[in-house]
PDB file of N, CA and C in Angstrom:
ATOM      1  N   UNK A   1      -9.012 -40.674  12.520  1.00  0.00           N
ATOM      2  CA  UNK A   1      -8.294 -39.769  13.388  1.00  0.00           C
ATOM      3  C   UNK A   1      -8.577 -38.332  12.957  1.00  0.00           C
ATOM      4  N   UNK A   2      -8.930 -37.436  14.113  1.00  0.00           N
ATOM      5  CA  UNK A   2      -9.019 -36.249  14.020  1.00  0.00           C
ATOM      6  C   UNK A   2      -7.761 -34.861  13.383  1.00  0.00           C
ATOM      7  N   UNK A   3      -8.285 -34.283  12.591  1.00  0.00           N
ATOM      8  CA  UNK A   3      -7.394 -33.468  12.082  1.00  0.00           C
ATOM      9  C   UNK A   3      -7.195 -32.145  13.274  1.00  0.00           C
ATOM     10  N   UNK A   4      -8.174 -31.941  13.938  1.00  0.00           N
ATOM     11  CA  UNK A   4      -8.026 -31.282  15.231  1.00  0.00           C
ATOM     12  C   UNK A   4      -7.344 -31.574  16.677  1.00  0.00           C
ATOM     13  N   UNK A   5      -6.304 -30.855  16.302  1.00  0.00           N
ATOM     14  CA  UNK A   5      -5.205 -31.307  17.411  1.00  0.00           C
ATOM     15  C   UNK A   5      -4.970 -29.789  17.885  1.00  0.00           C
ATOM     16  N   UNK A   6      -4.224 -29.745  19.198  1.00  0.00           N
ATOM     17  CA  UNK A   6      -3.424 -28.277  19.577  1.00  0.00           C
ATOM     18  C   UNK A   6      -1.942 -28.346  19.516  1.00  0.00           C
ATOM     19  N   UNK A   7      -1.155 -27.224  20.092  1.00  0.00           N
ATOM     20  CA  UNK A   7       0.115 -27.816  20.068  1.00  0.00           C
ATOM     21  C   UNK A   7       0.841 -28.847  20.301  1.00  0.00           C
ATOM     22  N   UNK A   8       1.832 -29.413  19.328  1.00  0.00           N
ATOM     23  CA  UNK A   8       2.705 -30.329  19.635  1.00  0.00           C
ATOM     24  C   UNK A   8       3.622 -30.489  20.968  1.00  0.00           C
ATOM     25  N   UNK A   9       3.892 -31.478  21.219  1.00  0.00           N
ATOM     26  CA  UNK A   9       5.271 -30.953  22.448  1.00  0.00           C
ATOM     27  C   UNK A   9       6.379 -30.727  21.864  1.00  0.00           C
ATOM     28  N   UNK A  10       6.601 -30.005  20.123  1.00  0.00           N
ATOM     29  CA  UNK A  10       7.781 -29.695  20.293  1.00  0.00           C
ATOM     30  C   UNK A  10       7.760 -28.881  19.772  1.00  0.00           C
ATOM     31  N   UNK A  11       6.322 -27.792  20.161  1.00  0.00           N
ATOM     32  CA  UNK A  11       5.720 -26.427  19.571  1.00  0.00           C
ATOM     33  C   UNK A  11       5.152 -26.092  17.780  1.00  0.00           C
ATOM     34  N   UNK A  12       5.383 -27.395  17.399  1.00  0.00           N
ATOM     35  CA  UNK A  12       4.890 -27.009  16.017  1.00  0.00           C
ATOM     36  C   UNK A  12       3.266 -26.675  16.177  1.00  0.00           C
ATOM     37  N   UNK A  13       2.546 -25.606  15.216  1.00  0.00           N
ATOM     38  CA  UNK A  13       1.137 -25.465  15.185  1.00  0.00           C
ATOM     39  C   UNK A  13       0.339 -26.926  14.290  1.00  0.00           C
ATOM     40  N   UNK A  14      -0.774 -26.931  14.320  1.00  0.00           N
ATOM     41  CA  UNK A  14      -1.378 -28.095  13.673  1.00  0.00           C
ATOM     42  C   UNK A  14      -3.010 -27.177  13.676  1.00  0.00           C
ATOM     43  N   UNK A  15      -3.632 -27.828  12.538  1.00  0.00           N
ATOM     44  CA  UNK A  15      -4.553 -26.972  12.377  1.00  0.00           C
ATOM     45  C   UNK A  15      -5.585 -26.369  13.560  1.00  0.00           C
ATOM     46  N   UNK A  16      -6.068 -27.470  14.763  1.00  0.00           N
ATOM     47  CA  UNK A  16      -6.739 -26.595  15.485  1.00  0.00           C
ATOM     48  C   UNK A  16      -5.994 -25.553  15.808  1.00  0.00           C
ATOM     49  N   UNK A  17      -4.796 -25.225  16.081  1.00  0.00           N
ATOM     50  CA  UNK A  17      -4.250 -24.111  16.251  1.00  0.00           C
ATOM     51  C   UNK A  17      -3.590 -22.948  15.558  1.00  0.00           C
ATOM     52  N   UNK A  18      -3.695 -23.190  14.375  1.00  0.00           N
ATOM     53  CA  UNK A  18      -3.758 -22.230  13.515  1.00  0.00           C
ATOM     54  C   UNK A  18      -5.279 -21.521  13.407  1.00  0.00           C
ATOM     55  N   UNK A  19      -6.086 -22.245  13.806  1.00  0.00           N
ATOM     56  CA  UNK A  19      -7.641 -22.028  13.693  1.00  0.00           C
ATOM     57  C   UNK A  19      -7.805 -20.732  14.307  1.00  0.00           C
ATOM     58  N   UNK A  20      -7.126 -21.283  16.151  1.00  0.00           N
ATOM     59  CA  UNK A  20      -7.382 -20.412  17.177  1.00  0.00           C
ATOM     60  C   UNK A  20      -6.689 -19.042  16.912  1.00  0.00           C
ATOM     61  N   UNK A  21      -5.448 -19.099  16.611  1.00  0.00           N
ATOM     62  CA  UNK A  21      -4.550 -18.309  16.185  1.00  0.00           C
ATOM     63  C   UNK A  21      -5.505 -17.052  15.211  1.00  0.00           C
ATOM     64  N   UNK A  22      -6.169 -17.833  14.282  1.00  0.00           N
ATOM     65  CA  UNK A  22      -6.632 -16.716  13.279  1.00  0.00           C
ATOM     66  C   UNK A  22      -8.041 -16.067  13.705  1.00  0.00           C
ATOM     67  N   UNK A  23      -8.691 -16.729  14.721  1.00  0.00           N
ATOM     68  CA  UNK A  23      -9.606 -16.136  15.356  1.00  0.00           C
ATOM     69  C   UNK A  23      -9.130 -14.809  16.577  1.00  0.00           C
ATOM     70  N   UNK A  24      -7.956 -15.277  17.036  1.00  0.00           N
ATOM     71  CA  UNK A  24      -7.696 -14.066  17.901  1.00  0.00           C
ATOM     72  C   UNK A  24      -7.143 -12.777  17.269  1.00  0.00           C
ATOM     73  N   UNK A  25      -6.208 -13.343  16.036  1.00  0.00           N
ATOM     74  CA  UNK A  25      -5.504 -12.301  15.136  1.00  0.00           C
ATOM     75  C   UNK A  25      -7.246 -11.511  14.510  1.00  0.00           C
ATOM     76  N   UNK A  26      -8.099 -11.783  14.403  1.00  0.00           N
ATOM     77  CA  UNK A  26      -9.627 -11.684  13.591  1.00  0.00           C
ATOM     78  C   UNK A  26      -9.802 -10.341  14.932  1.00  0.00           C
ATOM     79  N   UNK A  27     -10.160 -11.006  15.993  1.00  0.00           N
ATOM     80  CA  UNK A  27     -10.560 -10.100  17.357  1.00  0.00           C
ATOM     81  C   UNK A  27     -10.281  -9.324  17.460  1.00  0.00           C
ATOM     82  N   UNK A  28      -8.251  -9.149  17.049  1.00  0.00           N
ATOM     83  CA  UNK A  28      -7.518  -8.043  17.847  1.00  0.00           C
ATOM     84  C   UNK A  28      -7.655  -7.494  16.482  1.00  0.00           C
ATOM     85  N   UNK A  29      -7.615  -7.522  15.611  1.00  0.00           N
ATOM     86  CA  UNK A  29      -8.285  -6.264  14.321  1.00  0.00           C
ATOM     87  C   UNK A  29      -9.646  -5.543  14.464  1.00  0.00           C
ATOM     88  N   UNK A  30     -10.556  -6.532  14.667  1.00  0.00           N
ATOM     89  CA  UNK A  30     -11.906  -6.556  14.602  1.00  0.00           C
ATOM     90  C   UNK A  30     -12.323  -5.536  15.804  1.00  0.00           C
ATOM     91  N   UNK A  31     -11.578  -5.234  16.396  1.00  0.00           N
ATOM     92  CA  UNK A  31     -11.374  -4.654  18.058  1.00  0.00           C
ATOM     93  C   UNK A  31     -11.522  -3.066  17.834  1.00  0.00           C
ATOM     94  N   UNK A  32     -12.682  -1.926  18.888  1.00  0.00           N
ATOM     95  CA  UNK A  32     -12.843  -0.739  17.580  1.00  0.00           C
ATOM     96  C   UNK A  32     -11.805  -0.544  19.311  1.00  0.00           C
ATOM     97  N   UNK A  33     -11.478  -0.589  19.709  1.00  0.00           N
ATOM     98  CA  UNK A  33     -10.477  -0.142  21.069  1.00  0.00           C
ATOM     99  C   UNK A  33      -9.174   0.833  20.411  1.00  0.00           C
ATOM    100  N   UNK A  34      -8.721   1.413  20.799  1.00  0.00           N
ATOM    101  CA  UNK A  34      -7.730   2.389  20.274  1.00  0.00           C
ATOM    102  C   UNK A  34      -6.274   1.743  20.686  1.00  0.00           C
ATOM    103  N   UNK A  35      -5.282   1.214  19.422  1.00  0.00           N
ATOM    104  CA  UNK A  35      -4.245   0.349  19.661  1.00  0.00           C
ATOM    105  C   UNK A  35      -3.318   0.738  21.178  1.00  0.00           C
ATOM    106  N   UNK A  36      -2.554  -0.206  21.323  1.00  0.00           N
ATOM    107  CA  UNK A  36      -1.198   0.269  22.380  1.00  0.00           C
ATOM    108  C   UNK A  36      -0.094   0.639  21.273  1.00  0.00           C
ATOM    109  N   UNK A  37       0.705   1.664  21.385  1.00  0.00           N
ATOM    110  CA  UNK A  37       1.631   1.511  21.271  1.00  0.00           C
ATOM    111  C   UNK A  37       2.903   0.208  21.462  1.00  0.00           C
ATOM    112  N   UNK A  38       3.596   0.160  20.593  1.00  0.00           N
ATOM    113  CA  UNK A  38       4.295  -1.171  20.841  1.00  0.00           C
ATOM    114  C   UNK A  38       5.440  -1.114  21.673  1.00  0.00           C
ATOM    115  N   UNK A  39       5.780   0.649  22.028  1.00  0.00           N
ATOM    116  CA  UNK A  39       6.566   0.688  23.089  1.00  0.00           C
ATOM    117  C   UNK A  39       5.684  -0.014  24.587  1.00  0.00           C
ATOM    118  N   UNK A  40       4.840   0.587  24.287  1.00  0.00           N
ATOM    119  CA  UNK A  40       4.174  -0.012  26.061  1.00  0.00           C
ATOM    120  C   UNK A  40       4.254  -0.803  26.072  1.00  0.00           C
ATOM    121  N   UNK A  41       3.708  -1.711  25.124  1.00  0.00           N
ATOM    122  CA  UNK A  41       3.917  -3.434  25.630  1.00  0.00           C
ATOM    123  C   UNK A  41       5.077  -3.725  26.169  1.00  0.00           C
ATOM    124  N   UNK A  42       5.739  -3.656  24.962  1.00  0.00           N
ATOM    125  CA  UNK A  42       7.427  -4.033  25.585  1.00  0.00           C
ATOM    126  C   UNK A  42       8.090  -4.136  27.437  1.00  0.00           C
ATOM    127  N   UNK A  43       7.656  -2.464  26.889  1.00  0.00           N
ATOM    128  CA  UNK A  43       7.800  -2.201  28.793  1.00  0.00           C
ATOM    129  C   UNK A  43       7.042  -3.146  29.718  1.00  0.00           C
ATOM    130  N   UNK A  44       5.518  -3.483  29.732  1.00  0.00           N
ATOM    131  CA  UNK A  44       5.059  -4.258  30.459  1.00  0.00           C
ATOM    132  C   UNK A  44       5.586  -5.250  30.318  1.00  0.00           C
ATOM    133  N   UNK A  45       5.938  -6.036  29.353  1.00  0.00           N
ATOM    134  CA  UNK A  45       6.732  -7.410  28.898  1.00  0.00           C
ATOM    135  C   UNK A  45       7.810  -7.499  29.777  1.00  0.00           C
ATOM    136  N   UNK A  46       8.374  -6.686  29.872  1.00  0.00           N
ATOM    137  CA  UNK A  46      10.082  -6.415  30.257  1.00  0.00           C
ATOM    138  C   UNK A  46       9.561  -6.209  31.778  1.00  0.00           C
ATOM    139  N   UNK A  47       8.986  -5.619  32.116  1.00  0.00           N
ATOM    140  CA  UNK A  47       8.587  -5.381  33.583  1.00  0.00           C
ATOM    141  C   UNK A  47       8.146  -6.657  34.463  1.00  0.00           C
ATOM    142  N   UNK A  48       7.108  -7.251  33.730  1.00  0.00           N
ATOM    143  CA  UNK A  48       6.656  -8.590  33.711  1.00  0.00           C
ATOM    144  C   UNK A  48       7.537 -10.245  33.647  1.00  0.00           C
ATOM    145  N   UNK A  49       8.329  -9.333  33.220  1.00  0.00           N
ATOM    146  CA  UNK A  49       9.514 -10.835  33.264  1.00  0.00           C
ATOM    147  C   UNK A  49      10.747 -10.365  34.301  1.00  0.00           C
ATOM    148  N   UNK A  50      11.031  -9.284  34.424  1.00  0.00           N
ATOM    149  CA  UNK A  50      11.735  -8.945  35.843  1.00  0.00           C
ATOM    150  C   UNK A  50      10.935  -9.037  36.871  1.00  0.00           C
ATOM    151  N   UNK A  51      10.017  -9.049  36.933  1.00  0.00           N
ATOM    152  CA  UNK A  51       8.999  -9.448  38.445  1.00  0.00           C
ATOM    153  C   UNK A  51       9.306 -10.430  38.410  1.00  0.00           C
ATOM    154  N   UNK A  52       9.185 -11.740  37.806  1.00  0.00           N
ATOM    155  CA  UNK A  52       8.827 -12.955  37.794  1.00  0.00           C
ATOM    156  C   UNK A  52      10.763 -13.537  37.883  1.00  0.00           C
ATOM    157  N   UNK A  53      11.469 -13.291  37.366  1.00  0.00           N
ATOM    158  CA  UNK A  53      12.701 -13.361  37.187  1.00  0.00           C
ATOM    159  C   UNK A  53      13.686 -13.283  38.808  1.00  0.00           C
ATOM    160  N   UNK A  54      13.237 -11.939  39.253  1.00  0.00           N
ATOM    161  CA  UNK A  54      12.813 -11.535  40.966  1.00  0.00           C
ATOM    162  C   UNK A  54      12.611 -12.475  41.810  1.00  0.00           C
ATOM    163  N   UNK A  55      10.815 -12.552  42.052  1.00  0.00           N
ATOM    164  CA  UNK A  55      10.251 -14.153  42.422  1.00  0.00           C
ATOM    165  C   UNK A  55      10.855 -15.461  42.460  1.00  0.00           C
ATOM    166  N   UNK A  56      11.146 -15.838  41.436  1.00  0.00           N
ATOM    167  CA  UNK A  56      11.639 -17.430  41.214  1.00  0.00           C
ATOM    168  C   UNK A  56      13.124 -17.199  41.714  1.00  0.00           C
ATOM    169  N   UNK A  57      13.938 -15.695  41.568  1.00  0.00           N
ATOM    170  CA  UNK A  57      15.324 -16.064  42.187  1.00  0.00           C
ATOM    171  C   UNK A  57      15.433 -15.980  44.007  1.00  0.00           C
ATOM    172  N   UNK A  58      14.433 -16.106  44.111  1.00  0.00           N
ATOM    173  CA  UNK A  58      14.176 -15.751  45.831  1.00  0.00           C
ATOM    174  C   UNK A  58      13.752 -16.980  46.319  1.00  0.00           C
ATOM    175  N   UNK A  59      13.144 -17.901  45.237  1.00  0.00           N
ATOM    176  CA  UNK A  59      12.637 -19.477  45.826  1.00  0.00           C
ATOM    177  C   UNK A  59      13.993 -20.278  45.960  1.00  0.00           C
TER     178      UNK A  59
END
């Protein structure tokens, strides 16, 4: 049996996904792009889940 698995269904990581995890954390360093601020995100986050929050209360 393979030691390469992805997430569990009850969200625990397992190594393929710690794998992936450290390759993207690798990217977004490795990245010569000039950071976001962590206010912006937020805002898009927050914006992004009131759209959607919106949407689904209208279905």
């Amino acid at each position: 049996m393979s030691n390469k698995r992805s997430f569990g269904t009850t969200g625990e990581t397992t190594p393929l996904s710690d794998e992936v995890m450290r390759r993207k954390i690798r990217e977004a360093i490795d990245d010569p792009s000039p950071d976001i601020d962590a206010d912006v995100v937020f805002d898009r986050i927050e914006r992004r889940h009131a759209e959607r929050m919106r949407r689904e209360s209208k279905d």
